[in-house]
Protein backbone atom coordinates (compact mmCIF):
# COMPACT_ATOMS: atom_id res chain seq x y z
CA UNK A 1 0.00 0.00 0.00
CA UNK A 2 1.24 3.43 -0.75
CA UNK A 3 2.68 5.42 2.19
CA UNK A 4 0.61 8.57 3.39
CA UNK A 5 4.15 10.95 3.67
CA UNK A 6 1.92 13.79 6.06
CA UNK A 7 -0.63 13.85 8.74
CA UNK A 8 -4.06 14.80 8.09
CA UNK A 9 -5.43 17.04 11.12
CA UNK A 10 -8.87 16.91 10.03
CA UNK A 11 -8.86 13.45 9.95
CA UNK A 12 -7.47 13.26 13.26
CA UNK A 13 -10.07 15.64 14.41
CA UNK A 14 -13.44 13.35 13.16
CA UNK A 15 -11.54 10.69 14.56
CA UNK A 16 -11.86 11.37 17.89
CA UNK A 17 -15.70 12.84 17.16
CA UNK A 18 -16.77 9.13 15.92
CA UNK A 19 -14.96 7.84 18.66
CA UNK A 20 -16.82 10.06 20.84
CA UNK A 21 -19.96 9.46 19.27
CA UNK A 22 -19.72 5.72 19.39
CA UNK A 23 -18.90 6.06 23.41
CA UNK A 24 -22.19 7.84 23.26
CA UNK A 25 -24.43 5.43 21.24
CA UNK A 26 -27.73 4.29 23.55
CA UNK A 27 -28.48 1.25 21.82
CA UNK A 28 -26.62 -1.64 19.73
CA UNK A 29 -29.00 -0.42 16.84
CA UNK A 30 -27.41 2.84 17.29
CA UNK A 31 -23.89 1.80 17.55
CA UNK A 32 -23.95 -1.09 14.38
CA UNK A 33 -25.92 2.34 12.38
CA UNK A 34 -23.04 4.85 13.24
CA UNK A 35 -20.38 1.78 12.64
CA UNK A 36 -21.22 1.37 8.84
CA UNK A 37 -23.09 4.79 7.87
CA UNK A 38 -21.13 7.73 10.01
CA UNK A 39 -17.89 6.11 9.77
CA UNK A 40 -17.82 7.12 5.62
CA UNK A 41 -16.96 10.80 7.78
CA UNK A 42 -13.64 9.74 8.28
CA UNK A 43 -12.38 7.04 5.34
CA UNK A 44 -13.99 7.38 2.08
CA UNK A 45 -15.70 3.71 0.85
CA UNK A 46 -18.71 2.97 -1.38
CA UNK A 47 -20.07 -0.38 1.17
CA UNK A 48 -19.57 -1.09 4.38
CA UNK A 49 -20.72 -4.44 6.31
CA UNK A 50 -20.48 -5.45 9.75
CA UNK A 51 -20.33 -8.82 11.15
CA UNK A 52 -20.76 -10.29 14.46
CA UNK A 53 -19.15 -13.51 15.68
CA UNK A 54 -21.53 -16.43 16.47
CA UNK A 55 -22.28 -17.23 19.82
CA UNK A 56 -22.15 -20.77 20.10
CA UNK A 57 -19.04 -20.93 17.43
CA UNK A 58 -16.74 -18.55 17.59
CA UNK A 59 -15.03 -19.02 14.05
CA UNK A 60 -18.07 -17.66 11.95
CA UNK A 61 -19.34 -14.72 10.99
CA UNK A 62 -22.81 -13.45 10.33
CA UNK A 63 -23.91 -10.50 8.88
CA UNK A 64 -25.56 -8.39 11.06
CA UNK A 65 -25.74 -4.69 9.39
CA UNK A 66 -25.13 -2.67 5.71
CA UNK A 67 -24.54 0.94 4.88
CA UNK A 68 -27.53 2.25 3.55
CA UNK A 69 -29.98 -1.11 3.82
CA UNK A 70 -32.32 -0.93 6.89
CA UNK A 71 -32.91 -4.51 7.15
CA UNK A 72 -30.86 -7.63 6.08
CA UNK A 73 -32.46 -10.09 3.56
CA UNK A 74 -30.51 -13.38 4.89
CA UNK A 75 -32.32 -15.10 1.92
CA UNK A 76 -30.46 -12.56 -0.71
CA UNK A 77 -27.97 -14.64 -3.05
CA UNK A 78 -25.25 -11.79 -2.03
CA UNK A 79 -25.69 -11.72 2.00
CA UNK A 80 -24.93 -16.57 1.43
CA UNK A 81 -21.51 -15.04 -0.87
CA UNK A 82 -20.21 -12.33 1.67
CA UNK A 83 -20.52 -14.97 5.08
CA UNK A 84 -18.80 -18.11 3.24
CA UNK A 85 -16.68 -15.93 1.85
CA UNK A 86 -15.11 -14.26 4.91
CA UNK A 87 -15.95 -17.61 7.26
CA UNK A 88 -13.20 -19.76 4.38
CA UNK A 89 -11.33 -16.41 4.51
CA UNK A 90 -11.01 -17.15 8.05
CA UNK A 91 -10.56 -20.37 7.95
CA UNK A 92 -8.00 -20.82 5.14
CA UNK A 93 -5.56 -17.66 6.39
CA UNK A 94 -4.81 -15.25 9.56
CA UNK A 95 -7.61 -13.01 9.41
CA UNK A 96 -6.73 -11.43 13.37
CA UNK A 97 -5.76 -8.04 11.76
CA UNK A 98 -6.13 -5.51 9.62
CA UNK A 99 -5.25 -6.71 5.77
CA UNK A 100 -6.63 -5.31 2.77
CA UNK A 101 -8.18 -7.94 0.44
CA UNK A 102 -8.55 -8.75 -3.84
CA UNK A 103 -9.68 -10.97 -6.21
CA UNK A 104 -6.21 -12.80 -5.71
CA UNK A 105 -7.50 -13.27 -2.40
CA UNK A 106 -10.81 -14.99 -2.42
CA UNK A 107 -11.59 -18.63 -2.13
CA UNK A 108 -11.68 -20.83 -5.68
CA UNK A 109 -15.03 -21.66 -5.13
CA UNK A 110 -16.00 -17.36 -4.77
CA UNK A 111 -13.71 -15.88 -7.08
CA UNK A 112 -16.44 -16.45 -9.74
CA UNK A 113 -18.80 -14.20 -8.10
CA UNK A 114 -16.42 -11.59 -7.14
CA UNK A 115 -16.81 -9.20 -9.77
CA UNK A 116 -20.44 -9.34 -9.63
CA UNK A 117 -21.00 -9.10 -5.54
CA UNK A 118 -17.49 -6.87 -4.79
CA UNK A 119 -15.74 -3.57 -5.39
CA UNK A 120 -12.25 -4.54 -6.55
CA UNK A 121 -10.18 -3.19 -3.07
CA UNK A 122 -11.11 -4.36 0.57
CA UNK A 123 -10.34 -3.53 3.77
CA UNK A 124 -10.66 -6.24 6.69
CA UNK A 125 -10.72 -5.15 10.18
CA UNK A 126 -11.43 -7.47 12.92
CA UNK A 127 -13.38 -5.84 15.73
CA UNK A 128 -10.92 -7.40 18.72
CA UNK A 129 -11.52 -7.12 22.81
CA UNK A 130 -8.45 -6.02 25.61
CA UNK A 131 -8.22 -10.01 25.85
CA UNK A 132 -7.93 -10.96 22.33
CA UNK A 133 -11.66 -11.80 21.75
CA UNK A 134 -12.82 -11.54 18.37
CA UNK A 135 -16.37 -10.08 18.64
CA UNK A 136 -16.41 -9.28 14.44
CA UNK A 137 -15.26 -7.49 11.99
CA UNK A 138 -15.94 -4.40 9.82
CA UNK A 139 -15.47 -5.03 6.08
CA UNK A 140 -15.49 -2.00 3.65
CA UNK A 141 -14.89 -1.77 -0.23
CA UNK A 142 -14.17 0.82 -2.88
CA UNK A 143 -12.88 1.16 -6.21
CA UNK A 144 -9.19 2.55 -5.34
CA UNK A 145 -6.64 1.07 -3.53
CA UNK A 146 -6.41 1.27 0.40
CA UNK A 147 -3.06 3.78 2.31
CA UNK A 148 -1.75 2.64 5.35
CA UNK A 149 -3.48 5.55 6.85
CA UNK A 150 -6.27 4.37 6.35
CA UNK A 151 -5.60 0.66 7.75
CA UNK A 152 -3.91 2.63 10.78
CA UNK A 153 -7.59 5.30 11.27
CA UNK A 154 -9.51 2.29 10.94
CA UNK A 155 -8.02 -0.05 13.14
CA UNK A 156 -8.06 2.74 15.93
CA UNK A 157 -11.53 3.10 15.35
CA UNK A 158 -12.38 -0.41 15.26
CA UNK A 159 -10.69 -0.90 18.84
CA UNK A 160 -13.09 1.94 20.35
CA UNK A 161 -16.58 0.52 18.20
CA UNK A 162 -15.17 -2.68 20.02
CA UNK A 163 -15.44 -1.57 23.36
CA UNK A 164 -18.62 0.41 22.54
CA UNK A 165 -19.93 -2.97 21.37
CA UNK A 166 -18.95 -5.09 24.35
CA UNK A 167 -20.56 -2.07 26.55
CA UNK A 168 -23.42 -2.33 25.31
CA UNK A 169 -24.06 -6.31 24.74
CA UNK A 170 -22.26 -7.12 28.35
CA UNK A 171 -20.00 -9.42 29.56
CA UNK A 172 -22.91 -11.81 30.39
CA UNK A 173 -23.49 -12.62 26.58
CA UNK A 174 -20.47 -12.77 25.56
CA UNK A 175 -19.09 -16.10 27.77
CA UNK A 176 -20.54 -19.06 25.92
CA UNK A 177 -21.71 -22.23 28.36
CA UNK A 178 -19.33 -24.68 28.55
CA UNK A 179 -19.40 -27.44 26.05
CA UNK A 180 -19.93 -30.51 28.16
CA UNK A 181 -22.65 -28.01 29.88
CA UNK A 182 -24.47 -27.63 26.43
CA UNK A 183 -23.98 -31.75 25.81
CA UNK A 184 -26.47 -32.02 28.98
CA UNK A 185 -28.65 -29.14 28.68
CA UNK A 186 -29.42 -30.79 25.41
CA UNK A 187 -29.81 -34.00 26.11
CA UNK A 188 -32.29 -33.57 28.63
CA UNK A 189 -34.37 -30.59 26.50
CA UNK A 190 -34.40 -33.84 23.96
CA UNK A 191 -35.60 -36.15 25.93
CA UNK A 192 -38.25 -34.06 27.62
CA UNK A 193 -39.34 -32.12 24.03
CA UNK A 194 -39.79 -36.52 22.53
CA UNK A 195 -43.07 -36.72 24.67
CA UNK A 196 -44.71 -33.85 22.80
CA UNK A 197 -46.66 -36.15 20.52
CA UNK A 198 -49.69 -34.12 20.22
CA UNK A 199 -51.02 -33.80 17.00
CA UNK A 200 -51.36 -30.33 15.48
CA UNK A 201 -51.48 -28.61 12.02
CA UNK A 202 -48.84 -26.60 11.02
CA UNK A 203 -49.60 -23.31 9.89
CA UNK A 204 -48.03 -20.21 8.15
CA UNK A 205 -49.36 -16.99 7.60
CA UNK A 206 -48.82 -14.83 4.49
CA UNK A 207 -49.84 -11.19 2.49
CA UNK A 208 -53.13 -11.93 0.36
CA UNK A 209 -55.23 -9.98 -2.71
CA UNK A 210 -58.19 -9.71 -4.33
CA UNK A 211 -57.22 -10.24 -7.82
CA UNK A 212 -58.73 -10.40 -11.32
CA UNK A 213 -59.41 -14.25 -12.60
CA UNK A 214 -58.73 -14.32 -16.12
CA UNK A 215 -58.09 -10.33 -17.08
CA UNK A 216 -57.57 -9.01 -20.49
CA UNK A 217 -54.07 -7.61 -20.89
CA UNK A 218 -53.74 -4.16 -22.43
CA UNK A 219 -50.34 -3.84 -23.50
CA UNK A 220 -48.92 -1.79 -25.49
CA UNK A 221 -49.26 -2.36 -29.38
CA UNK A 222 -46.04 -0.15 -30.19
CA UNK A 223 -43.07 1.86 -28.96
CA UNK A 224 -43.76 5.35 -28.17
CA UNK A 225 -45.16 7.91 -25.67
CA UNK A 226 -48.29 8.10 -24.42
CA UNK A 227 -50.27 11.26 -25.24
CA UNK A 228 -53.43 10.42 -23.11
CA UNK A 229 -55.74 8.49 -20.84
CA UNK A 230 -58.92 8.76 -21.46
CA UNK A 231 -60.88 6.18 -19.39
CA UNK A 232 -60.36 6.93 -15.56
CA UNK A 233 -58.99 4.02 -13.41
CA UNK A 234 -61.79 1.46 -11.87
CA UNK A 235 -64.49 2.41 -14.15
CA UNK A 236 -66.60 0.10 -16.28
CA UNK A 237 -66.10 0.16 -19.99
CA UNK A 238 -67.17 -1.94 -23.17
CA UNK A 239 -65.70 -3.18 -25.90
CA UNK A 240 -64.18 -0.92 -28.71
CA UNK A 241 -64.46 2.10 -26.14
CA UNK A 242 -61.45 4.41 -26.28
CA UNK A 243 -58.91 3.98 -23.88
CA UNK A 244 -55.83 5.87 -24.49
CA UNK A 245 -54.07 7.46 -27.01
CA UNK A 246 -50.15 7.48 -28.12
CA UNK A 247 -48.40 11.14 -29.39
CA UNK A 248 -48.71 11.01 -32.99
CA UNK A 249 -46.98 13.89 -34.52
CA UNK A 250 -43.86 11.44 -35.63
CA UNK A 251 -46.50 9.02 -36.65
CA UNK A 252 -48.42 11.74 -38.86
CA UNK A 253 -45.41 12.68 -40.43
CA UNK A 254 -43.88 9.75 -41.09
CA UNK A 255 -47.18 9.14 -43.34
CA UNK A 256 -47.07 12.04 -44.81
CA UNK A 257 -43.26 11.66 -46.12
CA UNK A 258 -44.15 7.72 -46.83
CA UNK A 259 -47.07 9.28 -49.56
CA UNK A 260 -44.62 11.42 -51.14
CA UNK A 261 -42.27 8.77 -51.96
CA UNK A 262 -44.87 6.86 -52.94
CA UNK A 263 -46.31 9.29 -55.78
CA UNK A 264 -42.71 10.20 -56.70
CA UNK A 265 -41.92 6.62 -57.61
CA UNK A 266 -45.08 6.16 -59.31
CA UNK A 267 -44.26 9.03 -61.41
CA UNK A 268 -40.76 7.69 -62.20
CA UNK A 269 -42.39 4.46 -62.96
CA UNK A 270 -45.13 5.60 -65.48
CA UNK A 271 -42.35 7.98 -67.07
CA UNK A 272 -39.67 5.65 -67.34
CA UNK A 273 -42.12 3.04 -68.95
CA UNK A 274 -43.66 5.70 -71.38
CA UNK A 275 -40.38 6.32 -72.33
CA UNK A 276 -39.93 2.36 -72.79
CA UNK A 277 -41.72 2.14 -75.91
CA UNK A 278 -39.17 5.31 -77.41
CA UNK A 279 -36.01 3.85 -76.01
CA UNK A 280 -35.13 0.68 -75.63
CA UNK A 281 -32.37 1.02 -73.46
CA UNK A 282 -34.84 2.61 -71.08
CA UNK A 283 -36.96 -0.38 -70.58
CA UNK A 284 -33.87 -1.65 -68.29
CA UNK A 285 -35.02 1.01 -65.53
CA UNK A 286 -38.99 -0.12 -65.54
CA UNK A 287 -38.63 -3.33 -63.64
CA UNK A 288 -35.77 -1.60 -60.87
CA UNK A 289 -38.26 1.49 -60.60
CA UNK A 290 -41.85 -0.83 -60.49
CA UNK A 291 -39.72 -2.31 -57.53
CA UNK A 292 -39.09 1.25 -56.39
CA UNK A 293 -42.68 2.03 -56.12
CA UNK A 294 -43.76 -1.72 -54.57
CA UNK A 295 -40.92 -0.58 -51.49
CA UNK A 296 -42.33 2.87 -51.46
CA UNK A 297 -46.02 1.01 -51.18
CA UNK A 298 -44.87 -1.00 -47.98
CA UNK A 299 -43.36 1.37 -46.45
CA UNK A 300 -46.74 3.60 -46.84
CA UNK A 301 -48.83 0.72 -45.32
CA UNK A 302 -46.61 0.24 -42.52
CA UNK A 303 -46.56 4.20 -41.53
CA UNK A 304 -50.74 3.96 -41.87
CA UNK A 305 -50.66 0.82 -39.39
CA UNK A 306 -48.40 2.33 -37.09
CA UNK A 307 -51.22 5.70 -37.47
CA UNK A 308 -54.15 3.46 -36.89
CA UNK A 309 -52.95 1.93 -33.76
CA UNK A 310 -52.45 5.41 -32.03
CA UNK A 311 -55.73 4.89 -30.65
CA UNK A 312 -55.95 1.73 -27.95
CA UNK A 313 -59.55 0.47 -27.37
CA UNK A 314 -61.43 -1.95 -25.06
CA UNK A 315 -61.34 -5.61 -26.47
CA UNK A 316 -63.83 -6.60 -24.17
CA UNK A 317 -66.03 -5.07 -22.38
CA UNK A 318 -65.46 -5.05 -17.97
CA UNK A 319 -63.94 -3.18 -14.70
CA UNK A 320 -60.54 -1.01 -16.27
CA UNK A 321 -57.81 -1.85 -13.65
CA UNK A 322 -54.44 0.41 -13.70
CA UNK A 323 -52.25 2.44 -11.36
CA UNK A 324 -53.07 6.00 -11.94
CA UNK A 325 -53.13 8.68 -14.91
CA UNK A 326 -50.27 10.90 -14.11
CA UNK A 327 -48.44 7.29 -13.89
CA UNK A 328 -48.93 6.91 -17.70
CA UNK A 329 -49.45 10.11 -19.56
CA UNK A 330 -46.16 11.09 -21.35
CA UNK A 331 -44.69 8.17 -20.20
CA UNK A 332 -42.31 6.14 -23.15
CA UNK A 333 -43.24 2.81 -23.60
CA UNK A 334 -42.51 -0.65 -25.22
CA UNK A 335 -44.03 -2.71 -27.26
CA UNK A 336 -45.87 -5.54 -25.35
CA UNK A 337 -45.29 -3.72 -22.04
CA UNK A 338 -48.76 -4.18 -19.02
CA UNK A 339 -50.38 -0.81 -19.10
CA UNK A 340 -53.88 -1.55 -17.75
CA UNK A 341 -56.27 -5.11 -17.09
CA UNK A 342 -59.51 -5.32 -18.54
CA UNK A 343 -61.27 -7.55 -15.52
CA UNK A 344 -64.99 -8.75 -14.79
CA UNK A 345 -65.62 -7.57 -11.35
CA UNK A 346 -68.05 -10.99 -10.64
CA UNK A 347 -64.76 -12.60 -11.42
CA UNK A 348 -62.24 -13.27 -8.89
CA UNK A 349 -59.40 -14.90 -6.80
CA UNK A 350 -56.95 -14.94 -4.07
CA UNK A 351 -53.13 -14.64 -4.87
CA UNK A 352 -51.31 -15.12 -2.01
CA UNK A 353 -47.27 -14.61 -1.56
CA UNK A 354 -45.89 -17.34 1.00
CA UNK A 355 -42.59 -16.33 2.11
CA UNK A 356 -39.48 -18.55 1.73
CA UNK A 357 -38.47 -19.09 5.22
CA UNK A 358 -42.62 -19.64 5.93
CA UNK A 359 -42.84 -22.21 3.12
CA UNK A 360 -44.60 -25.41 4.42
CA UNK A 361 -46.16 -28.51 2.04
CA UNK A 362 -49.18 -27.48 -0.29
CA UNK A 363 -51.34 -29.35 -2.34
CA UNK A 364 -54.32 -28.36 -4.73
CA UNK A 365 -57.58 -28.42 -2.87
CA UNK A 366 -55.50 -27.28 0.47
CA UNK A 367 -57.20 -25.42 3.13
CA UNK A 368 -56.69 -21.75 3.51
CA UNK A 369 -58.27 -18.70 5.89
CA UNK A 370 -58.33 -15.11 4.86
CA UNK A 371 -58.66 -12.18 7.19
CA UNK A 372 -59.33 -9.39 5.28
CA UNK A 373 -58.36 -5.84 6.40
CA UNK A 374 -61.81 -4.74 5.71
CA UNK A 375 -63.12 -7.36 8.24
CA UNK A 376 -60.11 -8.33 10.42
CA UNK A 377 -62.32 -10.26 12.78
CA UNK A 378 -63.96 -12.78 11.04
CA UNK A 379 -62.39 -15.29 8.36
CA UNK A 380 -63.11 -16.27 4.78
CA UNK A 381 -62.56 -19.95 3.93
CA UNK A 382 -60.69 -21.14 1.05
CA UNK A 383 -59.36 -23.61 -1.33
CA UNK A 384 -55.72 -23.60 -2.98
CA UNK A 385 -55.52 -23.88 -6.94
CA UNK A 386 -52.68 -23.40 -7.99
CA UNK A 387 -48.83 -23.14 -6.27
CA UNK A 388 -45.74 -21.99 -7.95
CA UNK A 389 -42.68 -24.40 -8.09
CA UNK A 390 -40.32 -21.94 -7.94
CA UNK A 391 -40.01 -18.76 -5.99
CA UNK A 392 -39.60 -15.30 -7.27
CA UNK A 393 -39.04 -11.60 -5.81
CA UNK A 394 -42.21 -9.74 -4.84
CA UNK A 395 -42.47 -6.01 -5.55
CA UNK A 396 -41.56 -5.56 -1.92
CA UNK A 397 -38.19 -7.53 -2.56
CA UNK A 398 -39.03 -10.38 -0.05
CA UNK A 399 -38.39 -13.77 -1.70
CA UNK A 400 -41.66 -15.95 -1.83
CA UNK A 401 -44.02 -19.13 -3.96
CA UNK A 402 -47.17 -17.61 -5.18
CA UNK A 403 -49.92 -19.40 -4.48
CA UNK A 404 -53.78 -18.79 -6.40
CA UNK A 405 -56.87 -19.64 -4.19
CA UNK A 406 -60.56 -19.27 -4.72
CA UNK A 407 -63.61 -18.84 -2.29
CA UNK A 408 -64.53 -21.92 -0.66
CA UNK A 409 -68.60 -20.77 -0.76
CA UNK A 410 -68.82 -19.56 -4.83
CA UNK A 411 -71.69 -16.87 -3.44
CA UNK A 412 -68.76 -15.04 -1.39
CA UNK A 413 -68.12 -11.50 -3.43
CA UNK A 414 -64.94 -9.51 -2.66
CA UNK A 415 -64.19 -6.60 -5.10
CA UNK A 416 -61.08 -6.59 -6.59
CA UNK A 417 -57.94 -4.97 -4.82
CA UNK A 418 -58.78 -5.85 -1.61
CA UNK A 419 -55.53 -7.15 0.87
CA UNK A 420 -55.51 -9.24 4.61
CA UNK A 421 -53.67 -11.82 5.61
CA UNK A 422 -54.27 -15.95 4.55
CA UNK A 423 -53.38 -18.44 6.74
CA UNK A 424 -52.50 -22.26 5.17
CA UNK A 425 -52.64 -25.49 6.79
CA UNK A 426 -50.52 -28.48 5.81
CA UNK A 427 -50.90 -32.03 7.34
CA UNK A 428 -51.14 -32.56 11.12
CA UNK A 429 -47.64 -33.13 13.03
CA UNK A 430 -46.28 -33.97 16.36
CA UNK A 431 -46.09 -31.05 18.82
CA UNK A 432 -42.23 -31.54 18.87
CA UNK A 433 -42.23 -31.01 15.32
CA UNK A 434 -44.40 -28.13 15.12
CA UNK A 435 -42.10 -25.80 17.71
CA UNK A 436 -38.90 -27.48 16.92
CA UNK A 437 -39.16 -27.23 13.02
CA UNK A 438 -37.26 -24.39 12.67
CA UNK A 439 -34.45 -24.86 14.72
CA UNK A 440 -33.85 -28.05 13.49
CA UNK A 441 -33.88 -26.29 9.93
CA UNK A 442 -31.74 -23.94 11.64
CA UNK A 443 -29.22 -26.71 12.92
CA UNK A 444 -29.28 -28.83 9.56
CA UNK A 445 -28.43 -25.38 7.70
CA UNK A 446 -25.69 -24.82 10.50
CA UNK A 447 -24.28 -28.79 10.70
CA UNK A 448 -24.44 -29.27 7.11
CA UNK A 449 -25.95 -32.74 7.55
């Protein structure tokens, strides 16, 4: 690393303010927010993460805070990369002090993903007690290479977030129980927990909507901007009634242009085979300028299709479903890209999103109970149709299988756009099962076996 030749007073001066303010941070919320937002004061880095050392094993590392994310997805594809990452890290080399980190430096089974998940430079610093007692580690990245000023600001500061850190958890959560301790405390939780053989269902609970069964799609027919809505959202409309309308001045003109070379080429055409019947030689231009006028054709017809579909319409008639006008007017859009549904109101179902980590067994014809917001206190039964094999990100960036449900009693009506909470039932389990389930996910995930 290059060698900072003089001493930066400023530098020296926020210093001691974050180390000041960490000394004053209420809360472990507090401190972990100051540790990987305020600390940008003093070195300059694009991402900072903070990690905590597991309690029962000492060697790993979780994740337990981001600059600028309020709330850790442990699901997210990056968060799995960063932990085995720095846990082989760990395990493969001396990772007790401050070291700056590449490519060069990653595990073989990583180095694939670094690019994609990394900033080229990093800087490790292990977050270390008087005694030698890794409690974490700060890691920060950024696209230019690391000083040894800024390994020596940062591991000052990292001894003082340290201490903050140990302040505020206390000594009492820190010392782990000792191991033959655990061997009997578990042993007789096991035995104890094996005579809860009551049968129960197990459960999960997950967002639910009021969709449209079976909408019409209005997409749109071509590239361009949007000049108008004319139907307001969540009215009724029928078929061939105007929806909206696309800016057509390029369109109009394009026409326009597309005539002219149209009647020019038909005018070179009749000349040149007038001419024909004069002079031979100019019979060799008929067929090249009859092909002439066949392009200039096309290219007419194509500018008057692109004109006629300036104007969307209703294909069916039903209840017009889309976010808002000021959403869409002068908006640029693609062709095929959801503007609005066309929906029958009478017509409706449930779409559920079941979280990952809430995912239990489903099968077609399941049971299911919605609480809708509108009527929190009393429940609307169900039946499960259909259940996605494969999960995918919901606008809300949570990682869940989307299920499709339908009224249990077909009289039930529940206009569309309406959100509560479903709850679905899989097969009945022991009582062990049923509170122990996800710890022993937990432990499997954690044992590897």
């Amino acid at each position: 690393m290059p060698e900072d030749k003089n001493p930066d007073m400023a530098r020296l001066s926020l210093l001691m303010q974050l180390e000041a303010m960490a000394r004053e941070a209420d809360t472990l919320k507090a401190l972990q927010f100051m540790m990987t937002n305020e600390t940008r004061l003093l070195i300059a880095y694009r991402q900072a993460f903070l990690f905590s050392t597991d309690v029962v094993n000492e060697n790993k590392f979780l994740l337990k805070a981001a600059s600028s994310i309020a709330v850790i997805d442990r699901t997210a594809p990056f968060v799995n990369w960063l932990e085995s990452t720095l846990n082989q890290l760990h395990k493969d080399s001396n990772m007790e002090s401050v070291q700056v980190l590449d490519e060069t430096r990653c595990p073989d089974a990583m180095k694939e993903e670094w690019k994609e998940y990394s900033l080229p430079f990093v800087l490790w610093c292990p977050l270390k007690l008087s005694d030698g007692k890794s409690i974490g580690g700060v890691w920060l990245t950024r696209e230019t290479p690391w000083t040894d000023s800024d390994a020596t600001l940062v591991k000052r500061l990292a001894d003082t977030y340290a201490h903050a850190w140990y302040a505020l958890l206390g000594r009492q959560k820190l010392q782990k129980t000792p191991h033959y301790e655990r061997i009997i405390l578990g042993s007789v939780a096991f035995i104890i927990i094996s005579f809860f053989v009551i049968p129960v269902r197990i459960s999960a609970l997950a967002p639910v909507e009021v969709v449209a069964r079976e909408p019409a799609i209005v997409s749109a027919p071509m590239d361009g901007v949007i000049a108008d809505v004319v139907q307001a959202p969540n009215v009724l409309v029928s078929k061939d009634m105007l929806l909206l309308k696309y800016e057509d001045t390029g369109l109009r003109n394009k026409y326009a242009v597309a005539e002219k070379a149209l009647a020019v080429a038909v005018a070179e055409f009749h000349k040149a085979s007038q001419e024909a019947f004069k002079d031979p030689q100019s019979s060799a231009k008929v067929a090249l300028l009859k092909a002439q006028v066949e392009l200039s054709r096309a290219e007419s017809k194509y500018a008057m299709d692109l004109l006629n579909q300036v104007e969307v319409k209703a294909e069916r008639e039903g209840l017009l479903i889309y976010s808002d006008k000021s959403d869409w007017v002068g908006r640029p859009v693609q062709v095929g890209e959801q503007i609005m549904q066309i929906a029958n109101p009478e017509k409706v179902k449930l779409r559920i999103n079941l979280p990952v980590d809430d995912a239990i067994f489903l099968v077609k014809g399941g049971e299911i109970k919605v609480f809708l917001d509108l009527d929190p206190l009393n429940s609307i039964e169900g039946l499960i149709t259909h259940a996605s094999y494969e999960a995918e990100l919901t606008p809300e960036g949570v990682l869940a299988y989307s299920i499709d449900a339908e009224f249990k009693d077909p009289d039930i009506k529940r206009r569309i756009g309406l959100q509560g909470t479903a709850k679905l039932y899989e097969k009945r389990v022991s009582l062990f099962y049923y509170l122990f389930r996800r710890p022993i996910s937990a432990m499997r995930q954690f044992m590897g076996v």
